[in-house]
Protein backbone atom coordinates (compact mmCIF):
# COMPACT_ATOMS: atom_id res chain seq x y z
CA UNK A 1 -82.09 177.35 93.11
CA UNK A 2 -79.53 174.97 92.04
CA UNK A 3 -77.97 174.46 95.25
CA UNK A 4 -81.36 173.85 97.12
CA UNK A 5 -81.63 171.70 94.55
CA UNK A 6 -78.53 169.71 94.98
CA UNK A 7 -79.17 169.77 98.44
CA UNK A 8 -82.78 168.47 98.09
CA UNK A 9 -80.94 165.35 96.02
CA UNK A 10 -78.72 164.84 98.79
CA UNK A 11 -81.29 164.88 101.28
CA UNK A 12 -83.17 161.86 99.64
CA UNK A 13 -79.99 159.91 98.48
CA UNK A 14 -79.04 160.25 102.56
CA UNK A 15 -82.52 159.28 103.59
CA UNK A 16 -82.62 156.14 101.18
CA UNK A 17 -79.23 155.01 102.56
CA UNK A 18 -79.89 155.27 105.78
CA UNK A 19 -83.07 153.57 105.28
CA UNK A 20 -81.42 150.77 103.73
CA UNK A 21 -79.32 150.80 106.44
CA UNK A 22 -81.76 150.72 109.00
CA UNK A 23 -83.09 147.65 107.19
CA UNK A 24 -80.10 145.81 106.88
CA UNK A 25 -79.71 145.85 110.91
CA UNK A 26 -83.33 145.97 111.16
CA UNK A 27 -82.63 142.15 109.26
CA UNK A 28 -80.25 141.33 111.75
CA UNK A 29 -82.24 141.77 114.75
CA UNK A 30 -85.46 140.20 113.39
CA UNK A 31 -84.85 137.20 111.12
CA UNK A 32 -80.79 136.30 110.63
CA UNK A 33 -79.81 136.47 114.44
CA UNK A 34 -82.72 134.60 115.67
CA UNK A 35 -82.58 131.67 112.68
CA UNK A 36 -78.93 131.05 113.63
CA UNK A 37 -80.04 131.50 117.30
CA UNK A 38 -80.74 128.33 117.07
CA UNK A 39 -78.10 126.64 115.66
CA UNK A 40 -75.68 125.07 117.89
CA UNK A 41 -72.25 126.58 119.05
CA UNK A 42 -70.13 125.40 116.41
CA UNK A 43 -72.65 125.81 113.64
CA UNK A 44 -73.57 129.36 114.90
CA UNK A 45 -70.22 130.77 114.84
CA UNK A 46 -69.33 129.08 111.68
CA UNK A 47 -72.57 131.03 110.38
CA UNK A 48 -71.97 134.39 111.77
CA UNK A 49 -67.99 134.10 110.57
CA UNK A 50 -69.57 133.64 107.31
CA UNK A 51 -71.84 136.37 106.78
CA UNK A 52 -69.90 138.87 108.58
CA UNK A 53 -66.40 137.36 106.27
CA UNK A 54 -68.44 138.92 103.15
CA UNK A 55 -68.77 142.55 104.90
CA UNK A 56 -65.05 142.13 105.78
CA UNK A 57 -64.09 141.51 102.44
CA UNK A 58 -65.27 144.89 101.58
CA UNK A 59 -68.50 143.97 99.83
CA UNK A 60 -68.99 146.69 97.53
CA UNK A 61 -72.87 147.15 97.59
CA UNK A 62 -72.46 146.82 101.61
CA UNK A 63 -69.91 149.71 101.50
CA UNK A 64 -71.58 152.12 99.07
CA UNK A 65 -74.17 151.69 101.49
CA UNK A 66 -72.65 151.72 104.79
CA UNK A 67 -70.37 154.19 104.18
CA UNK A 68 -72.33 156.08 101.73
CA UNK A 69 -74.60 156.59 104.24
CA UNK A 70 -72.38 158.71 106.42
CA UNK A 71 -70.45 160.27 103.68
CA UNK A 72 -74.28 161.59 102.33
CA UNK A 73 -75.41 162.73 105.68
CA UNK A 74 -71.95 164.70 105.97
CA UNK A 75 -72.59 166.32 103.05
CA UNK A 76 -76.45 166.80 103.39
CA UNK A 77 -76.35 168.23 106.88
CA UNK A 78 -73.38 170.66 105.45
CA UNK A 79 -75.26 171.73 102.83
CA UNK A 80 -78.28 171.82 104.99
CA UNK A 81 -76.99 174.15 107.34
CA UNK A 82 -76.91 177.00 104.45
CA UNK A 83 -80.47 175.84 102.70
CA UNK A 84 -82.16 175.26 105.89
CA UNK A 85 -83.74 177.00 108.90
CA UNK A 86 -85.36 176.58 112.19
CA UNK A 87 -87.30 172.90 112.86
CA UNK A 88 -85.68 171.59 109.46
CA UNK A 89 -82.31 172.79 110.02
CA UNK A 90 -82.57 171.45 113.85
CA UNK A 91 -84.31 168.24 112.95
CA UNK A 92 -81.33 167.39 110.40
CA UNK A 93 -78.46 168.01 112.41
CA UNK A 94 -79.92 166.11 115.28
CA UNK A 95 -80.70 163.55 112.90
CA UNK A 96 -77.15 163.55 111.75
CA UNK A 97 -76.14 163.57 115.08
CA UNK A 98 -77.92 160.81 116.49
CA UNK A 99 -76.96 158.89 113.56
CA UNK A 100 -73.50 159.00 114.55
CA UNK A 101 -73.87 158.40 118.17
CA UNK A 102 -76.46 155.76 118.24
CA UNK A 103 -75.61 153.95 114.95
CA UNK A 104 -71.88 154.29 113.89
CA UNK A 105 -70.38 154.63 117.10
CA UNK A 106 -71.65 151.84 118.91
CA UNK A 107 -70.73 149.78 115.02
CA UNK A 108 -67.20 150.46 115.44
CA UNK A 109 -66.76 150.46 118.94
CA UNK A 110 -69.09 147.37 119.98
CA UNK A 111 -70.13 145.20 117.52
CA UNK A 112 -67.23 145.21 114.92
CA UNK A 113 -64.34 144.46 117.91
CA UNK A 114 -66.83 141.60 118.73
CA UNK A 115 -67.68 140.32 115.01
CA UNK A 116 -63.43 140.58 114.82
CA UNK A 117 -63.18 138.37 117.80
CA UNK A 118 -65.45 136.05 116.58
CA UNK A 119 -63.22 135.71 113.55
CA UNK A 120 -60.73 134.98 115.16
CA UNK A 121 -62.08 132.25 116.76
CA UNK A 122 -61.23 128.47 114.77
CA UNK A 123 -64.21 126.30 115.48
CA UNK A 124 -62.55 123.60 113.95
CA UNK A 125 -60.17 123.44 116.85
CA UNK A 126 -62.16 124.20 119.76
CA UNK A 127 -63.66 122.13 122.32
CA UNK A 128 -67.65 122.31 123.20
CA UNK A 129 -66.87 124.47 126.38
CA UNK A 130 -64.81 127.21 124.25
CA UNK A 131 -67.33 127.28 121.68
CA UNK A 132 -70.00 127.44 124.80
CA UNK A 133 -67.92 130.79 126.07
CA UNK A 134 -66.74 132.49 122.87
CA UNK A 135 -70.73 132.34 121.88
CA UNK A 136 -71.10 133.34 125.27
CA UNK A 137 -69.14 136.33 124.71
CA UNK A 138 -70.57 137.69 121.49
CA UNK A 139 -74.37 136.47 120.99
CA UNK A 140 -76.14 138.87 123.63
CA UNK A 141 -74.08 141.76 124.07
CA UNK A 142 -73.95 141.82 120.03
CA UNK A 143 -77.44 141.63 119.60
CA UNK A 144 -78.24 143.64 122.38
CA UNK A 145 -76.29 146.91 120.79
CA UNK A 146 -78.18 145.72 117.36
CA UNK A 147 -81.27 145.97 118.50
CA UNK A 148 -80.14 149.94 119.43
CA UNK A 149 -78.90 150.63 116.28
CA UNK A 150 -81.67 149.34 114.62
CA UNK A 151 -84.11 151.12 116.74
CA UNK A 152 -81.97 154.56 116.28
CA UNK A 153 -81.36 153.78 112.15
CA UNK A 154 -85.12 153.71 111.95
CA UNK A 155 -85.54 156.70 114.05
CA UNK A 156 -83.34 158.58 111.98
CA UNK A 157 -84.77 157.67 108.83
CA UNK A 158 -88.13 158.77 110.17
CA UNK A 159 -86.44 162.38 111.28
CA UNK A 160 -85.36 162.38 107.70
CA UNK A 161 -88.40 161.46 105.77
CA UNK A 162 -90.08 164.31 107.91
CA UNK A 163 -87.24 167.01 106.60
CA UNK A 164 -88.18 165.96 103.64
CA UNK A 165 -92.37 166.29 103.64
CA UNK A 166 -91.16 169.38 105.51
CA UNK A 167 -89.44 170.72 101.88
């Protein structure tokens, strides 16, 4: 009873972080990406070297969420895998799964190598047609793997929420 019980804890402390998770990209894609859309180049990457400078300085809400999120999941699917069977077991670890593949992969292998490049980037020294490339270079491949990970951090929330009506 007590370990179903921890696990059930786990369960919704994983679902909430994802969730917040989901919304934080979710943000991304519909409101912050499109508002500085329309900035010019300078002023855009100036922007986007801003925000993303205050999740590189290891923010420490944005990390208990970020990587509380996967550190929770770890731990709920483990436990999981002893508390749960059938649909509920399969639904989690494919959750869990999909999580990793569709979210956190395509964070550290896409979109943080291109927020680092960005920051790398001195505006202040660059001509129009460098800022016109390096832009180039980031805006739509960035957003395009967003818009996945937002679209697979919602799914997964969803998968979780139904684990848990499934309790």
């Amino acid at each position: 009873m007590i370990e179903f019980r921890i696990f059930s804890n786990m369960l919704i402390i994983s679902t909430i972080l994802v969730a917040l998770v989901a919304g934080l990209i979710f943000t991304f894609a519909l409101i912050t990406m499109p508002g500085i859309a329309k900035l010019s180049d300078r002023e855009f990457i100036r922007a986007f070297q801003m925000m993303d400078g205050i999740i590189q300085d290891n923010h420490p809400i944005f990390i208990l969420v970020w990587a509380g999120s996967v550190i929770a999941l770890l731990i709920t699917t483990g436990l999981g895998l002893r508390q749960l069977e059938g649909v509920p077991q399969w639904l989690l670890i494919a959750a869990t799964v999909i999580y990793f593949l569709g979210v956190q992969f395509p964070t550290m292998t896409v979109n943080v190598p291109l927020n680092n490049q960005l920051q790398a980037q001195n505006v202040d020294t660059m001509d129009e047609p460098e800022l016109a490339e390096a832009r180039q270079n980031f805006e739509p491949r960035w957003n395009q793997w967003n818009n996945i990970r937002t679209a697979v951090a919602i799914f997964v929330s969803v998968m979780l929420m139904i684990v848990l009506l499934i309790l």
